[in-house]
PDB file of N, CA and C in Angstrom:
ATOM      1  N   UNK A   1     115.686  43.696 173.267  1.00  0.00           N
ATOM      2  CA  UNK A   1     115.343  43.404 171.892  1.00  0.00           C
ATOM      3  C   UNK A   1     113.870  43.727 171.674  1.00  0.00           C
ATOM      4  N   UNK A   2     113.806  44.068 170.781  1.00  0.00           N
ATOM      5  CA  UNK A   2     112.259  44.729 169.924  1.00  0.00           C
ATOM      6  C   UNK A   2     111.509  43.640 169.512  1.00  0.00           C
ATOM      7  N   UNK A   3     110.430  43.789 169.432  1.00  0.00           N
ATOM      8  CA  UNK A   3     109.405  42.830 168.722  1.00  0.00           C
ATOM      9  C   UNK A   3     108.800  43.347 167.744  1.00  0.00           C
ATOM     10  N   UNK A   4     108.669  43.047 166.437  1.00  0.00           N
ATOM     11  CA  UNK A   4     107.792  43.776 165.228  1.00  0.00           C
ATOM     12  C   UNK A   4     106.148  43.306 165.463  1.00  0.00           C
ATOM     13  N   UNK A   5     105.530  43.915 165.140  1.00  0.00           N
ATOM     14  CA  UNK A   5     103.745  43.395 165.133  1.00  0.00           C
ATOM     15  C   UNK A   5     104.151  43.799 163.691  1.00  0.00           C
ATOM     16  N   UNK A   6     103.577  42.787 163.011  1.00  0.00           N
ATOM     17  CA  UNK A   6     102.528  43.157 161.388  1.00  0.00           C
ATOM     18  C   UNK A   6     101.261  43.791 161.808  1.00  0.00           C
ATOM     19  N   UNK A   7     100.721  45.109 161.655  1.00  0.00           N
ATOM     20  CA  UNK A   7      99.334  45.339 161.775  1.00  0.00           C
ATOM     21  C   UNK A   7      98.966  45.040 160.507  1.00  0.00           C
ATOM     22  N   UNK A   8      97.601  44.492 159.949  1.00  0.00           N
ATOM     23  CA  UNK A   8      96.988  44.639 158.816  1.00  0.00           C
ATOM     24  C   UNK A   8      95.618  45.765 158.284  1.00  0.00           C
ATOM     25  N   UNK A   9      95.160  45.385 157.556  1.00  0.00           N
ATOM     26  CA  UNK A   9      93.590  45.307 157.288  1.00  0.00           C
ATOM     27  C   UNK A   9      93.109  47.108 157.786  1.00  0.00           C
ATOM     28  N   UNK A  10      94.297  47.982 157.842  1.00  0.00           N
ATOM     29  CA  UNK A  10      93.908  49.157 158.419  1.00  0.00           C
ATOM     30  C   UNK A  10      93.510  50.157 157.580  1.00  0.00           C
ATOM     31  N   UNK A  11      92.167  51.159 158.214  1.00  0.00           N
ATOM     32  CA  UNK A  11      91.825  52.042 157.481  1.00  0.00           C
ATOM     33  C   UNK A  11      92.610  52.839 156.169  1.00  0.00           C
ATOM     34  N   UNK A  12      92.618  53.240 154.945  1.00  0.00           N
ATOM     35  CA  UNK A  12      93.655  54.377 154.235  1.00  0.00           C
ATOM     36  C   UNK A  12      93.547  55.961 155.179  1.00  0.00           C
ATOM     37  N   UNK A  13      92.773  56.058 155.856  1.00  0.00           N
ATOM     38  CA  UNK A  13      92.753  56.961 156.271  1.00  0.00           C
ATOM     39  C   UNK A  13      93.624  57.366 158.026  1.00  0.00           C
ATOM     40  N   UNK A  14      93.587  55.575 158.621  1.00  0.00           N
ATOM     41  CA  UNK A  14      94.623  55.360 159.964  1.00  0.00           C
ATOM     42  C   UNK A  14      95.841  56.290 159.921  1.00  0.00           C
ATOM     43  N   UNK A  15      96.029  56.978 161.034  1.00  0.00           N
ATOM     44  CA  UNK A  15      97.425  57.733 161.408  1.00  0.00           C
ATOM     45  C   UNK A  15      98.671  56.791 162.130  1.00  0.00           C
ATOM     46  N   UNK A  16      99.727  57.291 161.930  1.00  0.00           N
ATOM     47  CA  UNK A  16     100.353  56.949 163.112  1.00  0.00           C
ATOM     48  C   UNK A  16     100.450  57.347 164.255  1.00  0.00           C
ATOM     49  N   UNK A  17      99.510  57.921 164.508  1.00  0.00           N
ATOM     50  CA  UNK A  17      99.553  58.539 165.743  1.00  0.00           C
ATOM     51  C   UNK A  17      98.604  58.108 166.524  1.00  0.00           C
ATOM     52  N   UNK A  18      97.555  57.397 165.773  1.00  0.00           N
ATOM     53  CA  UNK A  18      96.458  56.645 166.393  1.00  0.00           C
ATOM     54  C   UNK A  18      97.190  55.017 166.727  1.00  0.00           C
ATOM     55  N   UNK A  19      97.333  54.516 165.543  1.00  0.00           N
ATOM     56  CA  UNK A  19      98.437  53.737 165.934  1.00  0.00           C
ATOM     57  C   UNK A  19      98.995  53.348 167.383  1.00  0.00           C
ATOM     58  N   UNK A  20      99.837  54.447 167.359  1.00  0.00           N
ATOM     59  CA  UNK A  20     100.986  54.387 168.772  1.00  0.00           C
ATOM     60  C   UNK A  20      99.864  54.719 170.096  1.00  0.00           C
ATOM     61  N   UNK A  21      99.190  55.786 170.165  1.00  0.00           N
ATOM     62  CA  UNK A  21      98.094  55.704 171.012  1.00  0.00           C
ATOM     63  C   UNK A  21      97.687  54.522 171.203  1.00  0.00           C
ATOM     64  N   UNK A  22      96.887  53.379 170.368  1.00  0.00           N
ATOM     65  CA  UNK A  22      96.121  52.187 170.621  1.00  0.00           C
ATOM     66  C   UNK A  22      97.119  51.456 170.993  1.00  0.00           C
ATOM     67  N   UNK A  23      98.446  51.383 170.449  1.00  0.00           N
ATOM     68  CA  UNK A  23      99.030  50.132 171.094  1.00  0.00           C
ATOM     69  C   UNK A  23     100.110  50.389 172.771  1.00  0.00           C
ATOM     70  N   UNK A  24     100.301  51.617 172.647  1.00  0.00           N
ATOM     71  CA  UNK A  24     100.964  52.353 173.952  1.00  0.00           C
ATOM     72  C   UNK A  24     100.138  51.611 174.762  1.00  0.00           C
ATOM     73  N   UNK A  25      98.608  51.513 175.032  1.00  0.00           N
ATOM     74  CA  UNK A  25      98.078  51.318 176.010  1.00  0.00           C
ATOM     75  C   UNK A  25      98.311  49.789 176.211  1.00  0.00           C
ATOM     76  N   UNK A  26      99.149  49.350 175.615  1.00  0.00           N
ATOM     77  CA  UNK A  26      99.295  47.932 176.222  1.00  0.00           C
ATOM     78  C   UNK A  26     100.526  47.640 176.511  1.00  0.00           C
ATOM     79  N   UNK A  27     101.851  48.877 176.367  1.00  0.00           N
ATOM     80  CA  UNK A  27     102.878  48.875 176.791  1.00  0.00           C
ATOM     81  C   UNK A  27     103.697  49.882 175.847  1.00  0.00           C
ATOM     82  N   UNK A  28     105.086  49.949 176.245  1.00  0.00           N
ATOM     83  CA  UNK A  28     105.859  50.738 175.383  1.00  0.00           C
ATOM     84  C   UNK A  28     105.995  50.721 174.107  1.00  0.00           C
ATOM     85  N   UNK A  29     105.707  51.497 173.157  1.00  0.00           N
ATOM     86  CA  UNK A  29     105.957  51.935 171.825  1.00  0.00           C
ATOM     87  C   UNK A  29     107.594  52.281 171.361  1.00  0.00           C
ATOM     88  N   UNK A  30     108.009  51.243 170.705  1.00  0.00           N
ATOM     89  CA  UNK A  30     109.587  51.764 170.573  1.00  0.00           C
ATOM     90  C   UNK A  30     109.383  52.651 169.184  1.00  0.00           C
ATOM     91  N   UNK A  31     108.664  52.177 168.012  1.00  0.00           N
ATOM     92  CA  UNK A  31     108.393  52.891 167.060  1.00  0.00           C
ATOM     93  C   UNK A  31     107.143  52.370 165.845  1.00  0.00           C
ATOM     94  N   UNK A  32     106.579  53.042 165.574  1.00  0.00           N
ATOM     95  CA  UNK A  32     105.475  52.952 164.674  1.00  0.00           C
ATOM     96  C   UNK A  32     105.773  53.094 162.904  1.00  0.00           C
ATOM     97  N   UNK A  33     105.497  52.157 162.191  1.00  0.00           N
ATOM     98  CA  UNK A  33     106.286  52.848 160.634  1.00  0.00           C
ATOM     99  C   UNK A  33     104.984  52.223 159.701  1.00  0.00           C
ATOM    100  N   UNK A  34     103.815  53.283 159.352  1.00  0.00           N
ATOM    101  CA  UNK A  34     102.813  53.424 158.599  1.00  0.00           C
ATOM    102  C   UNK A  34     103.427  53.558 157.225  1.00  0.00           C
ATOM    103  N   UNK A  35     103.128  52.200 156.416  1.00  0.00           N
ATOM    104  CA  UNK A  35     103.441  52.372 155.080  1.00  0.00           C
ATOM    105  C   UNK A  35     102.638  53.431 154.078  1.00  0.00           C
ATOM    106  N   UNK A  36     102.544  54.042 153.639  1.00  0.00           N
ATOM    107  CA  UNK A  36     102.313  55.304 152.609  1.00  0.00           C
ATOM    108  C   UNK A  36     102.487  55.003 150.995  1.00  0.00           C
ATOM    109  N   UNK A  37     101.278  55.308 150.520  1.00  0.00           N
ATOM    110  CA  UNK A  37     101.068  55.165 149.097  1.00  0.00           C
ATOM    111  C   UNK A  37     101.611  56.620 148.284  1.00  0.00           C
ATOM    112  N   UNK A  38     103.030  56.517 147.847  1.00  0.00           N
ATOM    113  CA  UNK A  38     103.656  57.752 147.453  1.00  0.00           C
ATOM    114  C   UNK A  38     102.432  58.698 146.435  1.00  0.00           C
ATOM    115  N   UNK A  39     101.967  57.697 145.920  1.00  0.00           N
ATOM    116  CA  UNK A  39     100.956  58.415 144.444  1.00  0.00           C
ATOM    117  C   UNK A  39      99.678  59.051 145.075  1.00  0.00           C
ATOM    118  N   UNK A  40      99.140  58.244 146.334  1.00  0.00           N
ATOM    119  CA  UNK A  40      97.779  59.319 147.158  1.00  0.00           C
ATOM    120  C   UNK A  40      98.151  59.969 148.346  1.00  0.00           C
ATOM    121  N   UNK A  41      99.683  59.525 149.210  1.00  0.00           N
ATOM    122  CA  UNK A  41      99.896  60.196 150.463  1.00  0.00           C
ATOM    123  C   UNK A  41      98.898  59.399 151.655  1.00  0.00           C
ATOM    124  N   UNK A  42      98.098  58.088 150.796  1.00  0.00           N
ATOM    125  CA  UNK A  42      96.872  57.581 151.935  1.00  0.00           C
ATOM    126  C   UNK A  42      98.218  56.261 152.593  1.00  0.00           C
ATOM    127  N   UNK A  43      97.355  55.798 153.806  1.00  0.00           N
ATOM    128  CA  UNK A  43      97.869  54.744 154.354  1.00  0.00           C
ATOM    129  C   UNK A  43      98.087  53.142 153.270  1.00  0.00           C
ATOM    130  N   UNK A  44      98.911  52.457 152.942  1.00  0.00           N
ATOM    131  CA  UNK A  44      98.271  51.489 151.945  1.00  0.00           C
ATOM    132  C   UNK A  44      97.304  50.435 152.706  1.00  0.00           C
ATOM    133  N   UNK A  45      97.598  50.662 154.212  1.00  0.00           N
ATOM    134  CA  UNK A  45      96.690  49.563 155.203  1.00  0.00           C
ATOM    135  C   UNK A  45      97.050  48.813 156.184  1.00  0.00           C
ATOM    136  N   UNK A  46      98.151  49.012 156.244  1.00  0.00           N
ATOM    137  CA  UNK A  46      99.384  48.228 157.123  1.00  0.00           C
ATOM    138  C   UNK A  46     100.335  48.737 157.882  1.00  0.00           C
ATOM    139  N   UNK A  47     101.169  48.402 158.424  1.00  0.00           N
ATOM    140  CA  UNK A  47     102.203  49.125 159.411  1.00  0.00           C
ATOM    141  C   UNK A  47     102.799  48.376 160.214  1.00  0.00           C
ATOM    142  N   UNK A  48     103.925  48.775 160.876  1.00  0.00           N
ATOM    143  CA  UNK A  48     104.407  47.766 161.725  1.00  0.00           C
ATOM    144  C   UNK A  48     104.949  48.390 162.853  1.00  0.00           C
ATOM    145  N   UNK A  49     104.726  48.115 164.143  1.00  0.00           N
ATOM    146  CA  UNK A  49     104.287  48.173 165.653  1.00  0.00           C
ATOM    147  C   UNK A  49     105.643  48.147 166.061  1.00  0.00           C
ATOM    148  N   UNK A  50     107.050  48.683 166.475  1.00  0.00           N
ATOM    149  CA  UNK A  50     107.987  47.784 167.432  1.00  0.00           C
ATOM    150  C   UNK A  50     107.865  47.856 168.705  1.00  0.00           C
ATOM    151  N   UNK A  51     107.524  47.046 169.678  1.00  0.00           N
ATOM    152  CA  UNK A  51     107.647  47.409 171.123  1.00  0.00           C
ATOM    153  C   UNK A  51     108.866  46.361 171.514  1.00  0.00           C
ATOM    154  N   UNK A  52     109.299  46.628 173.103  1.00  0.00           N
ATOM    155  CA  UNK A  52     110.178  46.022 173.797  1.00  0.00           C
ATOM    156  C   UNK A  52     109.594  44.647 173.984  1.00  0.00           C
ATOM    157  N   UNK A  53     110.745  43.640 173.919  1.00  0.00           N
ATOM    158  CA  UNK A  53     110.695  42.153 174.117  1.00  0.00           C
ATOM    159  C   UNK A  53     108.895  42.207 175.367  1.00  0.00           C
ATOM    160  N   UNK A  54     108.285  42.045 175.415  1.00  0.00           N
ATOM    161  CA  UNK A  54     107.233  41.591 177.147  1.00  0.00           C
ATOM    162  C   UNK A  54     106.383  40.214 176.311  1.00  0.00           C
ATOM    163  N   UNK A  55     106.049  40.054 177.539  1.00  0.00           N
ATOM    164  CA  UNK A  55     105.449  38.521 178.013  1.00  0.00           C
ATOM    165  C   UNK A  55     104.221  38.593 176.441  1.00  0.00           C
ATOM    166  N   UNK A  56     103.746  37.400 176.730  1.00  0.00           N
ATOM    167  CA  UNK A  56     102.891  37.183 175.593  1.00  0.00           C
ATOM    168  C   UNK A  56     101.498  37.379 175.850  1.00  0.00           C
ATOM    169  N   UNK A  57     101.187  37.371 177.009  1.00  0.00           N
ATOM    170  CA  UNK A  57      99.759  38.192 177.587  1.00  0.00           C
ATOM    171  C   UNK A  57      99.524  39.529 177.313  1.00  0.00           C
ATOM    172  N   UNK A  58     100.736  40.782 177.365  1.00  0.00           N
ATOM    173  CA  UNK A  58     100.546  41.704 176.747  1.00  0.00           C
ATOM    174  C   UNK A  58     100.412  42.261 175.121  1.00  0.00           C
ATOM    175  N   UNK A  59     101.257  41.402 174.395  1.00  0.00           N
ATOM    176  CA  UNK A  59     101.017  40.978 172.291  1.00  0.00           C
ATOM    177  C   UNK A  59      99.540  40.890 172.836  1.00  0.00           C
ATOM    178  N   UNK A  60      99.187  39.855 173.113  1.00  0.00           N
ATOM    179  CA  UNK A  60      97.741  39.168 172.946  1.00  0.00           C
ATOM    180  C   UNK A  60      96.334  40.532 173.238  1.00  0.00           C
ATOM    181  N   UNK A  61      96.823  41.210 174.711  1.00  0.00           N
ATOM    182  CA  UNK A  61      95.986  42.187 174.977  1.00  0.00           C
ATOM    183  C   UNK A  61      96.272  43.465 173.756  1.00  0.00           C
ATOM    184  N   UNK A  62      97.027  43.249 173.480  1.00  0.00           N
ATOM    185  CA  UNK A  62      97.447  44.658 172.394  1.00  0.00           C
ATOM    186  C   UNK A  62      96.756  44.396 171.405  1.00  0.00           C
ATOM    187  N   UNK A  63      96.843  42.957 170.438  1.00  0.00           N
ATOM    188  CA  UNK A  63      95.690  42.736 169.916  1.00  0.00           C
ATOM    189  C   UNK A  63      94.433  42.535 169.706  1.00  0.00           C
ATOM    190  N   UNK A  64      93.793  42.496 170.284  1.00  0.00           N
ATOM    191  CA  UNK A  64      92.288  42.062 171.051  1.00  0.00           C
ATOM    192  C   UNK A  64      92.439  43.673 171.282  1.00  0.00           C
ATOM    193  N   UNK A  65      92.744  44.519 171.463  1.00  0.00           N
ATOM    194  CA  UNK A  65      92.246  45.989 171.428  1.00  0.00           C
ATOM    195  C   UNK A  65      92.865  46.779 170.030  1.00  0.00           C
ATOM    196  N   UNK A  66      93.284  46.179 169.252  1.00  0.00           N
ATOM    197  CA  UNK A  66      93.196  46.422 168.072  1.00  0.00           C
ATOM    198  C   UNK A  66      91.989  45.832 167.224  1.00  0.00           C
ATOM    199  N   UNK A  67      91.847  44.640 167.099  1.00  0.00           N
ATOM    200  CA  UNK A  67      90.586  44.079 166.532  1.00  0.00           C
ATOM    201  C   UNK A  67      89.117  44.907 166.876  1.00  0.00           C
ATOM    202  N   UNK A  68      89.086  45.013 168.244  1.00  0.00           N
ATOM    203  CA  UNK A  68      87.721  45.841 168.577  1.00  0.00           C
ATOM    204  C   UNK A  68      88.385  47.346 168.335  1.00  0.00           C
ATOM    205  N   UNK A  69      89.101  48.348 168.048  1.00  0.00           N
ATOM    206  CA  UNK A  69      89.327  49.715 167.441  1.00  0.00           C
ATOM    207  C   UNK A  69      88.905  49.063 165.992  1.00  0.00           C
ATOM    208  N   UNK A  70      89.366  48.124 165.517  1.00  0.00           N
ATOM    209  CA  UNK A  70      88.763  48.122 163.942  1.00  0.00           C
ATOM    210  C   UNK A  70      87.678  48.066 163.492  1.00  0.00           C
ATOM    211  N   UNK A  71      87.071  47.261 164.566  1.00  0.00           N
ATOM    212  CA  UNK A  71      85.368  47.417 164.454  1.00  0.00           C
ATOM    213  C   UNK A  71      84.553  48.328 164.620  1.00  0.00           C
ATOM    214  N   UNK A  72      84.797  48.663 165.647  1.00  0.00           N
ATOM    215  CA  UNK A  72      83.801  50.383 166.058  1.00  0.00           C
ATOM    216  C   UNK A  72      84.175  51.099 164.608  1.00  0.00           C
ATOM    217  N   UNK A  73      85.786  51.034 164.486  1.00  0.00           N
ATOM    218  CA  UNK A  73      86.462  52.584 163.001  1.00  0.00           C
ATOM    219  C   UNK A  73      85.610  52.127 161.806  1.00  0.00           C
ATOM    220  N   UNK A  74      85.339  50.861 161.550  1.00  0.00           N
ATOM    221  CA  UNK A  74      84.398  50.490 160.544  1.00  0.00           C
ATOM    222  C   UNK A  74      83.032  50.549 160.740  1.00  0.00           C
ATOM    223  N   UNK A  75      82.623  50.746 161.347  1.00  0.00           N
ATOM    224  CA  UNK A  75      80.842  51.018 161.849  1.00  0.00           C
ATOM    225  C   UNK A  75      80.918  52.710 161.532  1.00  0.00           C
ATOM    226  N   UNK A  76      81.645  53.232 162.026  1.00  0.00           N
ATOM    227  CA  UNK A  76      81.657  54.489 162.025  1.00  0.00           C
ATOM    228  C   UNK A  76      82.312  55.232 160.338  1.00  0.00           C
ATOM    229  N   UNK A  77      82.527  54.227 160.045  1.00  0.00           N
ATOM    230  CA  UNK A  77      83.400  54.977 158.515  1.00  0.00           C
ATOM    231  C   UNK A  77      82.226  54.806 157.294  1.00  0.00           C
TER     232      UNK A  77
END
């Protein structure tokens, strides 16, 4: 069984491909689904993560390396 993440608060400009990159590194990516603003084609800011059922030390590390990617992408934007 899959687990959904809510990502929030994400760049309009975030890919899904960055996405699945940042969170791969904390385990398997079953699928990535970047919501899309039909009228600009931009990200609306959000998305949602599915990976396989794992322990709750890995959610936790997946987040905590999302929070710091948001920070650096905002210093830099």
């Amino acid at each position: 069984m899959d687990v959904r993440i809510y990502v929030g608060n994400l760049a309009k400009s975030t890919t899904q491909e960055e996405i699945n990159t940042l969170f791969a590194t904390a385990g398997a990516v079953t699928s990535v689904d970047l919501v899309m603003d039909k009228g600009t084609g931009l990200s609306k800011g959000f998305a949602f993560v599915s990976m396989p059922a794992q322990a709750d030390a890995t959610r936790r590390s997946a987040c905590s390396m999302l929070i710091h990617w948001q920070i650096i992408r905002s210093r830099s934007t």
